[in-house]
N, C-alpha and C. Protein backbone atom coordinates (compact mmCIF):
# COMPACT_ATOMS: atom_id res chain seq x y z
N UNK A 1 -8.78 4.75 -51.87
CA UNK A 1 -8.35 6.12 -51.88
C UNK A 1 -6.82 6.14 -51.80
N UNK A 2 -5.85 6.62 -52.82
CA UNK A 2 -4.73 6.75 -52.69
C UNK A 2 -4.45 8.12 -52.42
N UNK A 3 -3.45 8.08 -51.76
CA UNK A 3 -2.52 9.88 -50.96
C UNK A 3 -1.31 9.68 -51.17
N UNK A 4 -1.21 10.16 -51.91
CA UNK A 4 0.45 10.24 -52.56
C UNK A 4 1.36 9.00 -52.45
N UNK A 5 0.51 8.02 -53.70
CA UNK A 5 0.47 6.69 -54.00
C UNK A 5 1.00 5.76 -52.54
N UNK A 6 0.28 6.12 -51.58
CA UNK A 6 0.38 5.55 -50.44
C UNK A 6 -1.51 5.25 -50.21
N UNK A 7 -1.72 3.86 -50.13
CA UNK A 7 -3.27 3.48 -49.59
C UNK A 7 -3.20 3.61 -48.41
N UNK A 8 -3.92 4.90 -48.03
CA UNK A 8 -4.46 5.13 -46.93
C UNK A 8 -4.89 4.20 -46.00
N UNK A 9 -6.07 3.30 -46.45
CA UNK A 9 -6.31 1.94 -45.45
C UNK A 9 -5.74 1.14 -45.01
N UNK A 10 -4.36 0.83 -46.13
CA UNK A 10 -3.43 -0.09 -45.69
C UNK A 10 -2.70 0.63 -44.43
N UNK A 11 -2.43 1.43 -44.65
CA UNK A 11 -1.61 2.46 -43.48
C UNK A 11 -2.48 2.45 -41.93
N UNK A 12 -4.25 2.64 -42.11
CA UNK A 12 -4.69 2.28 -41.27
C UNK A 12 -4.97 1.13 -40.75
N UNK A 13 -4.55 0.05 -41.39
CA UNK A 13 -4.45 -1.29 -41.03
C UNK A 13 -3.32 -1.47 -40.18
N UNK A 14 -1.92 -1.09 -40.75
CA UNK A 14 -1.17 -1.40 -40.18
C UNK A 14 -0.91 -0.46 -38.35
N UNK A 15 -1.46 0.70 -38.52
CA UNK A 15 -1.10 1.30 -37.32
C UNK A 15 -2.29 0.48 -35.82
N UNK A 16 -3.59 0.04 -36.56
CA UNK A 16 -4.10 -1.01 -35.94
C UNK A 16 -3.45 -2.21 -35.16
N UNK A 17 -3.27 -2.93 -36.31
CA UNK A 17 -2.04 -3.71 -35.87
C UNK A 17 -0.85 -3.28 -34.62
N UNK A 18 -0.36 -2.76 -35.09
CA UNK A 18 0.80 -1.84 -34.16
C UNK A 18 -0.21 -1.55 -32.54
N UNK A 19 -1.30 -0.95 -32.93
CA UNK A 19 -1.91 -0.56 -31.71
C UNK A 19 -1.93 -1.89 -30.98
N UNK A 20 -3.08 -2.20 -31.26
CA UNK A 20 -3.29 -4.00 -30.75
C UNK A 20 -1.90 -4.61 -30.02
N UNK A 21 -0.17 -4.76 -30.33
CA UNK A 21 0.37 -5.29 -30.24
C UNK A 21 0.95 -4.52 -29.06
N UNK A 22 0.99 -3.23 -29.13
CA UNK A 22 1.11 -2.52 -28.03
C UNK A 22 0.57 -2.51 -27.31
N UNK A 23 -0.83 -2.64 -27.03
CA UNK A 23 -2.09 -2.80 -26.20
C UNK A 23 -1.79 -4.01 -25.31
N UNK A 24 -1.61 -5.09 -26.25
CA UNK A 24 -1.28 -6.72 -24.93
C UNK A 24 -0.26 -6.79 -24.69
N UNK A 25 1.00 -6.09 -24.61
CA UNK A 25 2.45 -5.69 -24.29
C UNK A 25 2.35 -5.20 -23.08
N UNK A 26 0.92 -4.36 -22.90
CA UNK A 26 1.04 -3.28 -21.42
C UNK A 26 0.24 -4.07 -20.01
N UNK A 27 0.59 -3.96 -19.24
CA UNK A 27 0.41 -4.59 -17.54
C UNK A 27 -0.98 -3.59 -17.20
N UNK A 28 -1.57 -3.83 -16.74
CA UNK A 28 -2.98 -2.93 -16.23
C UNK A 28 -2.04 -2.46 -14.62
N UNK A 29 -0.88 -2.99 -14.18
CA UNK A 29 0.06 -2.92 -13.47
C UNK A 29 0.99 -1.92 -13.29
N UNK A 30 0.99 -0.68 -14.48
CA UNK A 30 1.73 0.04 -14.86
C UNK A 30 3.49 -0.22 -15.08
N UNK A 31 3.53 -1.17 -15.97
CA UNK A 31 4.82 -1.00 -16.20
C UNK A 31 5.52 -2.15 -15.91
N UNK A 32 5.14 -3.10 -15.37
CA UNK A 32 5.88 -4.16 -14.80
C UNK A 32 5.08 -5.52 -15.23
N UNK A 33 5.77 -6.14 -15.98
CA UNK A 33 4.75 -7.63 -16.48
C UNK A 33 5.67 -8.98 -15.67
N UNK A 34 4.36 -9.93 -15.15
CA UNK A 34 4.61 -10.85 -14.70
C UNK A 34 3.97 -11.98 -15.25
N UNK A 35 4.63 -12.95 -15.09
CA UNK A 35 3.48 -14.16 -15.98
C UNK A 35 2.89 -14.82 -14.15
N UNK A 36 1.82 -14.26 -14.09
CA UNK A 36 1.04 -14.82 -12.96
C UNK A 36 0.77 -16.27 -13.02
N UNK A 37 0.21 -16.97 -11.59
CA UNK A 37 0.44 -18.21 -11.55
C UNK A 37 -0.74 -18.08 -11.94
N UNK A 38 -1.80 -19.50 -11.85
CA UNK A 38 -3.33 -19.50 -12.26
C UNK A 38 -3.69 -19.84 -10.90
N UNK A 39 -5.26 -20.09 -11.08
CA UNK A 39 -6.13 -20.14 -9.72
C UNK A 39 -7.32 -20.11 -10.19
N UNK A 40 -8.31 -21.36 -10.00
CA UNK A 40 -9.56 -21.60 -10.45
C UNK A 40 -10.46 -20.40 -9.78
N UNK A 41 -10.31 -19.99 -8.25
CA UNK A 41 -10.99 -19.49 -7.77
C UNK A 41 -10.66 -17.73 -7.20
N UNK A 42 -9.78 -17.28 -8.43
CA UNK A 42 -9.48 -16.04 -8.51
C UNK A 42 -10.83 -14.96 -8.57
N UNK A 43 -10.75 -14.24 -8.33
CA UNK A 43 -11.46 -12.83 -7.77
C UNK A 43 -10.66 -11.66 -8.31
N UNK A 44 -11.71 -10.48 -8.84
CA UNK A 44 -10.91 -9.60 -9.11
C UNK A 44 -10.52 -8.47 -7.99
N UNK A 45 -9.69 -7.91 -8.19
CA UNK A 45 -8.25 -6.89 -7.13
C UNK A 45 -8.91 -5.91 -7.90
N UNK A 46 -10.13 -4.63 -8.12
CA UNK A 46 -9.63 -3.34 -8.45
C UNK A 46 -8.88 -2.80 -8.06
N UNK A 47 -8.82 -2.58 -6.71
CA UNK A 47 -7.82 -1.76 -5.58
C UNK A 47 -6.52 -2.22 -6.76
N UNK A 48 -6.31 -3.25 -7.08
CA UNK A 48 -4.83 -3.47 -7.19
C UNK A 48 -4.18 -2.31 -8.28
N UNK A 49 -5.52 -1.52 -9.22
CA UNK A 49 -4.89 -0.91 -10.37
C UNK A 49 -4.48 0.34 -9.99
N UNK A 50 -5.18 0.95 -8.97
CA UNK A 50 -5.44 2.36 -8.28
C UNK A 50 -3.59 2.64 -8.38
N UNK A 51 -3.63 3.81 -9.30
CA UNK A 51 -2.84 4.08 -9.03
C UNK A 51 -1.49 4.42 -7.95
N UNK A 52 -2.07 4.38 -6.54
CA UNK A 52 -1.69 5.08 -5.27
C UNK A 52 -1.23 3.49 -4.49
N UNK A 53 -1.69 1.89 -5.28
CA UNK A 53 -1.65 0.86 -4.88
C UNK A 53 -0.38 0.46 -4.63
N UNK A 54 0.19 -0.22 -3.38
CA UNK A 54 0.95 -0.92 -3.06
C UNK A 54 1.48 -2.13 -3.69
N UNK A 55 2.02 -2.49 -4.92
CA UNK A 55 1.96 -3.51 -5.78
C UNK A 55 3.63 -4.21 -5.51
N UNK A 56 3.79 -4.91 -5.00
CA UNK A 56 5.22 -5.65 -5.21
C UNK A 56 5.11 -7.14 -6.05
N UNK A 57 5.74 -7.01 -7.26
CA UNK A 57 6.82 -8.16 -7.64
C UNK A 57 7.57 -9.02 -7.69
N UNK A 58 7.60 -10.45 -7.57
CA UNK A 58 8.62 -11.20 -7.60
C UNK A 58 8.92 -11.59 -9.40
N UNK A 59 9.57 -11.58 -9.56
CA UNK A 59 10.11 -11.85 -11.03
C UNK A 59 10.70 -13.29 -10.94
N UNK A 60 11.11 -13.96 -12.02
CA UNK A 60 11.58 -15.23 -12.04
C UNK A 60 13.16 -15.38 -11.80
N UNK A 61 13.58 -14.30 -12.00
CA UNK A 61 14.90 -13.97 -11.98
C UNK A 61 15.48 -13.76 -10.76
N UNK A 62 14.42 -13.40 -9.66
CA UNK A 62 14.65 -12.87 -8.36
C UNK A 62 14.62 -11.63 -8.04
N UNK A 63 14.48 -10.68 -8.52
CA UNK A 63 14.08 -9.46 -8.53
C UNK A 63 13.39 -9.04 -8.28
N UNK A 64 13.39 -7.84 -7.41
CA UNK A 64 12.20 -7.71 -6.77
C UNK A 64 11.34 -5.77 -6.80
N UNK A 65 10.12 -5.94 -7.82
CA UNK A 65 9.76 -4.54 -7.68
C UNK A 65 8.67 -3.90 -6.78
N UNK A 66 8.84 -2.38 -6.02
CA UNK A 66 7.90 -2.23 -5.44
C UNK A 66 7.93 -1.40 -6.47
N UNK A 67 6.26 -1.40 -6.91
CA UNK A 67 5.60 -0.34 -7.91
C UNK A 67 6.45 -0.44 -9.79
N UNK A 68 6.89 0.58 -9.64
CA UNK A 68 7.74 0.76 -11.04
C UNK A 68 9.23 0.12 -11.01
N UNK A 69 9.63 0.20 -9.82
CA UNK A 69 11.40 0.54 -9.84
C UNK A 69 11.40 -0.75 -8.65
N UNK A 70 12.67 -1.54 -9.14
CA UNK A 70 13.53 -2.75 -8.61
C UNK A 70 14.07 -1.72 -7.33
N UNK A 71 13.96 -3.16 -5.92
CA UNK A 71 14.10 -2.70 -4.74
C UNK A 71 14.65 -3.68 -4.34
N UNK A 72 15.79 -3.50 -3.81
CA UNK A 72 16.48 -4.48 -2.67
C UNK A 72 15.95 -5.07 -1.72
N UNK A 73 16.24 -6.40 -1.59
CA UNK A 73 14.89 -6.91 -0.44
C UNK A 73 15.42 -5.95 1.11
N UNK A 74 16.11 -5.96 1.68
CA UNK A 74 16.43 -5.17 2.80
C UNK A 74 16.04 -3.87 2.64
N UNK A 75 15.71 -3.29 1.79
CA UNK A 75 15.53 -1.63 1.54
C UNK A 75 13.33 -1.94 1.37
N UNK A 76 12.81 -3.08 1.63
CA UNK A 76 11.65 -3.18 1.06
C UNK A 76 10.98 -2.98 2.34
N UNK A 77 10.85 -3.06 3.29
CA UNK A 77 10.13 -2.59 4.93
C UNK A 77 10.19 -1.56 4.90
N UNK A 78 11.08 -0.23 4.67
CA UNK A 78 10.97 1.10 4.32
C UNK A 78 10.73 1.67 3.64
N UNK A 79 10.78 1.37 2.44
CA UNK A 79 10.02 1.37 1.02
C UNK A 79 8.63 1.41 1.63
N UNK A 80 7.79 0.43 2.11
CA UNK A 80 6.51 0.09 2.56
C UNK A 80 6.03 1.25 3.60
N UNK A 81 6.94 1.57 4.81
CA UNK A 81 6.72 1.79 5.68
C UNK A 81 6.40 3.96 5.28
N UNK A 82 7.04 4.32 4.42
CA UNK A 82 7.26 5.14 3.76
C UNK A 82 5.79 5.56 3.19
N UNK A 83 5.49 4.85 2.56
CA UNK A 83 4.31 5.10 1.15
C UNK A 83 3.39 4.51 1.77
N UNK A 84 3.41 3.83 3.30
CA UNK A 84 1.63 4.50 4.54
C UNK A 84 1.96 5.56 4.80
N UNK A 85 3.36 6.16 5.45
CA UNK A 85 3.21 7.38 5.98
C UNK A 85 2.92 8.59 5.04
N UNK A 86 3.05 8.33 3.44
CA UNK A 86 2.27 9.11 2.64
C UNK A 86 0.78 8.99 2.39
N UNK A 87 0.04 8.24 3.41
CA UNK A 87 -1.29 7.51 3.36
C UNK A 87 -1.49 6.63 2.50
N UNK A 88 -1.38 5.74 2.03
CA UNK A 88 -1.26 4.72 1.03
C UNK A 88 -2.40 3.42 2.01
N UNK A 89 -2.77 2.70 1.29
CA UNK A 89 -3.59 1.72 2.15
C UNK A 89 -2.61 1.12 2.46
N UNK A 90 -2.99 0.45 3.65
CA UNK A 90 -2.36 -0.66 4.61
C UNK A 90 -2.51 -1.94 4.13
N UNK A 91 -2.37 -2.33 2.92
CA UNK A 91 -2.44 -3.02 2.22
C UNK A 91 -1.42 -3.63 0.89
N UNK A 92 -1.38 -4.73 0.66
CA UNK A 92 0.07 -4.99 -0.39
C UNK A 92 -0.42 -5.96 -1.32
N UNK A 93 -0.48 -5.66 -2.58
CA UNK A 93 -0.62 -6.87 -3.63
C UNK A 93 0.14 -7.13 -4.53
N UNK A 94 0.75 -8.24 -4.46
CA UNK A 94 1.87 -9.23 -4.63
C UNK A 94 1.24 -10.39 -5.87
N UNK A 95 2.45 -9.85 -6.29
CA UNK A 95 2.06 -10.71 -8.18
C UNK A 95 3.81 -11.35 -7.71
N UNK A 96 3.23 -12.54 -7.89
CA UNK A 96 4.53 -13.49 -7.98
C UNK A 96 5.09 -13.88 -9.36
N UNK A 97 6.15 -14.35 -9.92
CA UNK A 97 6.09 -14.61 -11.31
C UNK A 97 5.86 -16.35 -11.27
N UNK A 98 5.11 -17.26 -12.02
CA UNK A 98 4.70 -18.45 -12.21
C UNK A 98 6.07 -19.30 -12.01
N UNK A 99 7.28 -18.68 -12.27
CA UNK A 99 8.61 -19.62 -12.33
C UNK A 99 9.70 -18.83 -11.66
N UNK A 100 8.74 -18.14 -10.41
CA UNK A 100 9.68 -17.70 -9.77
C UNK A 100 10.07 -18.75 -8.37
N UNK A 101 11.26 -18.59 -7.69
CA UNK A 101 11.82 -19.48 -6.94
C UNK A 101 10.63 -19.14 -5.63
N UNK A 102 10.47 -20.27 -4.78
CA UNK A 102 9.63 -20.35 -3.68
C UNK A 102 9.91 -19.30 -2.80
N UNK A 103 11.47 -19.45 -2.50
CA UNK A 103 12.41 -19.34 -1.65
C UNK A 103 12.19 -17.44 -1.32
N UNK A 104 12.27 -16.96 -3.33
CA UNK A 104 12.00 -15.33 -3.14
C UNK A 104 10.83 -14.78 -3.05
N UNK A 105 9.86 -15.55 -2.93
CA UNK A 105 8.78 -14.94 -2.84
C UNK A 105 8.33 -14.93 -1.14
N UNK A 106 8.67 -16.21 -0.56
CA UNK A 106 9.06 -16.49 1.00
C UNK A 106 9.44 -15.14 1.81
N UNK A 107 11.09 -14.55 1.16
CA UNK A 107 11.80 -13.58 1.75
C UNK A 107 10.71 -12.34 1.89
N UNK A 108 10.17 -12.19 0.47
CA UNK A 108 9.34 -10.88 0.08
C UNK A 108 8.23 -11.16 1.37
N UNK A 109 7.58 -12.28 1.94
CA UNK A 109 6.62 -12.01 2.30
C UNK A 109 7.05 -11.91 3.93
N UNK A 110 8.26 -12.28 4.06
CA UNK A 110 9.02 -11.64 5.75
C UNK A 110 9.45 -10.03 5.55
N UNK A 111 9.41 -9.84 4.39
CA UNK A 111 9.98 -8.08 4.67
C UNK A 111 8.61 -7.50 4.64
N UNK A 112 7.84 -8.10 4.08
CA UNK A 112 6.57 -7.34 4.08
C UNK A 112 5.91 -7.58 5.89
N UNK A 113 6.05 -8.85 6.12
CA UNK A 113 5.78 -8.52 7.97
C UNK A 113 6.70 -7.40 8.50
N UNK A 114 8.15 -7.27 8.50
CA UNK A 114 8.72 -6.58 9.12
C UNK A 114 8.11 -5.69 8.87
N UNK A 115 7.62 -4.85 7.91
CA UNK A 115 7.31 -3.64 7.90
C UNK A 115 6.11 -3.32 8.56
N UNK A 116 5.38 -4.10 8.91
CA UNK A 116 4.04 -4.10 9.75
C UNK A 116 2.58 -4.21 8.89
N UNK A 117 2.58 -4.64 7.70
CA UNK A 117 1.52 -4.71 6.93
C UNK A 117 0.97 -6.14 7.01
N UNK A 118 -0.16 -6.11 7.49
CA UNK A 118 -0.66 -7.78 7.58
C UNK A 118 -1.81 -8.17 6.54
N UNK A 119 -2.22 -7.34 6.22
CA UNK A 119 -2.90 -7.50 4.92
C UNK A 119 -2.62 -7.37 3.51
N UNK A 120 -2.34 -8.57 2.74
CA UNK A 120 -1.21 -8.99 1.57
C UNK A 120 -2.45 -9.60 0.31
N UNK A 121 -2.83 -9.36 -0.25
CA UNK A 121 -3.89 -10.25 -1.48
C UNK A 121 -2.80 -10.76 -2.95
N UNK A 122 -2.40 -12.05 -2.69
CA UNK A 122 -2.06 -12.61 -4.21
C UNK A 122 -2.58 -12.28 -5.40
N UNK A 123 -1.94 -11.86 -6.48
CA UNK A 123 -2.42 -11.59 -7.68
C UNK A 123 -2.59 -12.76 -8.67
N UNK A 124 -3.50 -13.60 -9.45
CA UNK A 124 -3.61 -14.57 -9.72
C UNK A 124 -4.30 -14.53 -11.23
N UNK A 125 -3.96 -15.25 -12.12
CA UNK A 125 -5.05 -15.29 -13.03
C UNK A 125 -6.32 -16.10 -13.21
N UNK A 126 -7.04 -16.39 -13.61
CA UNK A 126 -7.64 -17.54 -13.73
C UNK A 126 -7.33 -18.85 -15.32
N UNK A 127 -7.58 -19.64 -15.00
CA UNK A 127 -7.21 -20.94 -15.94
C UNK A 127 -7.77 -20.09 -16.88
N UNK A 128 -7.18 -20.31 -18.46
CA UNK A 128 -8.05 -20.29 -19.55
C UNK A 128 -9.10 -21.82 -19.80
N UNK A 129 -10.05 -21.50 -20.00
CA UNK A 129 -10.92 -22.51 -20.52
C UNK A 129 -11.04 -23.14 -21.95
């Protein structure tokens, strides 16, 4: 079927395409991609997608996000302490990046004590087979 010597199917091929490429571009994370480490004996996190979820970041770079937006590690205990007192679970899940330094993911997990949250779940993938 041609539409004004434009093939329609081809056009729907390509916006397919386009979809698809956009589709594995996006984080089920909202917004923030990490290349997670692996872990044979990973489990899935729903809680982790819930929108209202406590999600912090280490990046490889050192950077560090709570939720959407890059946070200073000293500004991250109030950040936390903040978004329980908006009722948020007492809870934190932490996606490290695979080639991120030991050292920042270490710091992240002392600001996360300071702030009083003791319940922390690693985000992990599992091996491909």
């Amino acid at each position: 079927m041609l539409l004004s010597g434009i093939d329609v199917w081809g056009l729907v091929g390509i916006m397919m395409v386009l979809l698809f490429i956009f589709m594995s571009n996006t984080s089920p994370y909202h917004g923030v991609s990490v290349d997670r480490a692996t872990a044979v004996h990973s489990t899935p996190m729903p809680g982790a997608i819930k929108e209202d979820a406590m999600r912090i970041f280490v990046m490889r770079d050192g950077r560090v996000y709570f939720g959407n937006h890059v946070v200073a590690m000293e500004d991250l205990p109030n950040e936390i302490r903040e978004r329980v007192r908006n009722g948020a679970e007492r809870k934190i899940y932490l996606a490290v990046d695979a080639r991120a330094k030991y050292g920042d993911a270490e710091k992240v997990l002392d600001q996360i004590q300071v702030s009083g949250i003791r319940d922390v779940s690693f985000l992990t993938e599992k091996p491909y087979r």
